[in-house]
C-alpha atoms as a PDB file:
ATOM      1  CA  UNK A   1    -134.487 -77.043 -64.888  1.00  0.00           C
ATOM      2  CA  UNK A   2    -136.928 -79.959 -65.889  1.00  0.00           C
ATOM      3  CA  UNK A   3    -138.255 -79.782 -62.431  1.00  0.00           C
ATOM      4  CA  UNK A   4    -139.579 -76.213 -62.673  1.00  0.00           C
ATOM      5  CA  UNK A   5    -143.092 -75.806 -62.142  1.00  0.00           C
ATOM      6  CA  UNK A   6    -145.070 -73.303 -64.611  1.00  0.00           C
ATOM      7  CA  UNK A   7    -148.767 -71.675 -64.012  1.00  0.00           C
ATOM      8  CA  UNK A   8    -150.347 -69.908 -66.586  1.00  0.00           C
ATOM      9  CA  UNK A   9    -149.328 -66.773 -66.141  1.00  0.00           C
ATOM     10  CA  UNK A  10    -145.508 -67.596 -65.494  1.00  0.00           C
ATOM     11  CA  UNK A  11    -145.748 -69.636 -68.945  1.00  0.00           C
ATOM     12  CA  UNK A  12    -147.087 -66.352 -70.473  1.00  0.00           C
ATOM     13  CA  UNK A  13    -143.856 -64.610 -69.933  1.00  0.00           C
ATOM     14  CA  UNK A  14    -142.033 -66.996 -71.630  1.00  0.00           C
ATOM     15  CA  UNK A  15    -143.620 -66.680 -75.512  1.00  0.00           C
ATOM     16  CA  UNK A  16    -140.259 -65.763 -77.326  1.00  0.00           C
ATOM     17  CA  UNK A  17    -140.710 -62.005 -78.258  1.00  0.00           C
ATOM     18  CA  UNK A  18    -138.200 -59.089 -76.636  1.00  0.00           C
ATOM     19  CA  UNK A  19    -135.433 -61.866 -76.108  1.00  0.00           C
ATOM     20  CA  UNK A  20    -137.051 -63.907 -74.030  1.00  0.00           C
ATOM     21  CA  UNK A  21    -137.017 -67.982 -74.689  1.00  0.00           C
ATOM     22  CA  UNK A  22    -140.345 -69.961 -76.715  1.00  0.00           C
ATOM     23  CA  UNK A  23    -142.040 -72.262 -74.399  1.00  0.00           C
ATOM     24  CA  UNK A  24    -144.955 -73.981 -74.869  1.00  0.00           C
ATOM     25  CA  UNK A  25    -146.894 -76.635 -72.440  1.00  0.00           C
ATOM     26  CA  UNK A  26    -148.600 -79.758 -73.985  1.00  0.00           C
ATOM     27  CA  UNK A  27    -150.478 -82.246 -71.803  1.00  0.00           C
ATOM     28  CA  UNK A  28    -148.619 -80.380 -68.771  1.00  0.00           C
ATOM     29  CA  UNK A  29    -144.746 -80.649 -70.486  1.00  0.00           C
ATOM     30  CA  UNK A  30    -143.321 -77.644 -71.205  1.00  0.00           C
ATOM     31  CA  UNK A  31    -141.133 -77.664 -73.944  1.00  0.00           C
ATOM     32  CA  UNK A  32    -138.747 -75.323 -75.170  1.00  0.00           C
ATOM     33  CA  UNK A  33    -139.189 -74.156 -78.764  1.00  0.00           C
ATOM     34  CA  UNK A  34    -136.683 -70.903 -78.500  1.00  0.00           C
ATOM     35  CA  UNK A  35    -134.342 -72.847 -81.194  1.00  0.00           C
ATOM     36  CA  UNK A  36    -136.834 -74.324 -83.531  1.00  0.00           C
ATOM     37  CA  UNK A  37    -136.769 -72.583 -86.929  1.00  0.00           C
ATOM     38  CA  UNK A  38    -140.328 -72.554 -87.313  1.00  0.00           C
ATOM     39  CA  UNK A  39    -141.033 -71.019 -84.171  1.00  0.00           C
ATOM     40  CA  UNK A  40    -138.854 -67.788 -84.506  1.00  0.00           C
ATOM     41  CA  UNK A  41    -140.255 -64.808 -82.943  1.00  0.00           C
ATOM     42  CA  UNK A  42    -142.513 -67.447 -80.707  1.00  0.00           C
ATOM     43  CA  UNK A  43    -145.096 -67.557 -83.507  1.00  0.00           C
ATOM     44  CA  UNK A  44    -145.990 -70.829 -85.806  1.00  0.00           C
ATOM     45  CA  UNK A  45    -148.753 -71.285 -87.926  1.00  0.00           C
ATOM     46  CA  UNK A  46    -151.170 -68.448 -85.642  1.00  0.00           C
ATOM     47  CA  UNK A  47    -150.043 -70.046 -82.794  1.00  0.00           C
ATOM     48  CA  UNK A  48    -148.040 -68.059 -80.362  1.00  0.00           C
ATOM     49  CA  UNK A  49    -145.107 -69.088 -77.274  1.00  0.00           C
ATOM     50  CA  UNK A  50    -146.163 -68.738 -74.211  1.00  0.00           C
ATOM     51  CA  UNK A  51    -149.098 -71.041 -74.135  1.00  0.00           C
ATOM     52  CA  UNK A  52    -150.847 -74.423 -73.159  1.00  0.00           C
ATOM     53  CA  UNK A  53    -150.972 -75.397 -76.862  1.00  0.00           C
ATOM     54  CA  UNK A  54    -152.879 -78.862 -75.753  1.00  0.00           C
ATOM     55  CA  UNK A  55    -155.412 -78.403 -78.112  1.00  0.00           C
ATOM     56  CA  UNK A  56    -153.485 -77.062 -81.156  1.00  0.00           C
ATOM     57  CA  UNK A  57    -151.194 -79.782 -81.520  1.00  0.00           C
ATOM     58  CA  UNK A  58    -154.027 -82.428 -82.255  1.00  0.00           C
ATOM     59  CA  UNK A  59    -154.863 -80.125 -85.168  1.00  0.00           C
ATOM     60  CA  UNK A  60    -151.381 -80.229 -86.587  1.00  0.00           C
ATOM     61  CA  UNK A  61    -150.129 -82.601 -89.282  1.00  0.00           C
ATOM     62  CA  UNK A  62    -147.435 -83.675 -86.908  1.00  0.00           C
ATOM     63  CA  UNK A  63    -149.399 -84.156 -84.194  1.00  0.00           C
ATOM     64  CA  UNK A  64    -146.994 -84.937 -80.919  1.00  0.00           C
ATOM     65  CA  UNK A  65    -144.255 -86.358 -83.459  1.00  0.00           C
ATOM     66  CA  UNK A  66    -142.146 -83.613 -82.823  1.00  0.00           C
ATOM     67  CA  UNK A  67    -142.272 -83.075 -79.230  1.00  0.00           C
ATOM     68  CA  UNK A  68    -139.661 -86.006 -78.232  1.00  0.00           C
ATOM     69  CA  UNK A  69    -137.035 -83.699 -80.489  1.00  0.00           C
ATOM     70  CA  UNK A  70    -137.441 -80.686 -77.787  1.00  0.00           C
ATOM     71  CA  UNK A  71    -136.117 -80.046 -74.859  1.00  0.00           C
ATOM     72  CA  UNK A  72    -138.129 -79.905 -71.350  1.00  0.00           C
ATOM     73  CA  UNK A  73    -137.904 -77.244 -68.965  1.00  0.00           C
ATOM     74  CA  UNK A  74    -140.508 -78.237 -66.940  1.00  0.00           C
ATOM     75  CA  UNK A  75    -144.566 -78.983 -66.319  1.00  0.00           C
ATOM     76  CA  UNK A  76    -147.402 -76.690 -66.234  1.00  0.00           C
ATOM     77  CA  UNK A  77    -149.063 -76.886 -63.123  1.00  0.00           C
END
């Protein structure tokens, strides 16, 4: 599934409410965050699932620490 491709508004679908998995898409990854504790329900820190969170992870404390810990399902296209 790492070779699926993701626009914008397929990514949207994915942002972990109703059942559905938590992925988000940094510099055109997209990771899956469905089993991360702090991302239950798709939300973390006013940041929601489901989006290209390029942007928002520079202003994190972790910064792209965390992202070789997740899984990829795929790039944002």
């Amino acid at each position: 599934m790492a070779d699926k491709e993701f626009t914008l508004e397929e990514l949207k679908k994915f942002d972990g409410s109703n059942g559905n998995p938590a992925y988000v898409a940094i510099e055109g990854t997209v990771y899956d965050v469905t089993n991360v504790e702090p991302w239950a329900g798709g939300k973390h820190h006013g940041n929601t699932a489901g989006n290209d969170l390029t942007e928002a992870i520079m202003k994190s404390p972790h910064k792209h620490s965390v992202l070789p810990k997740l899984p990829v399902v795929g790039k944002l296209v």
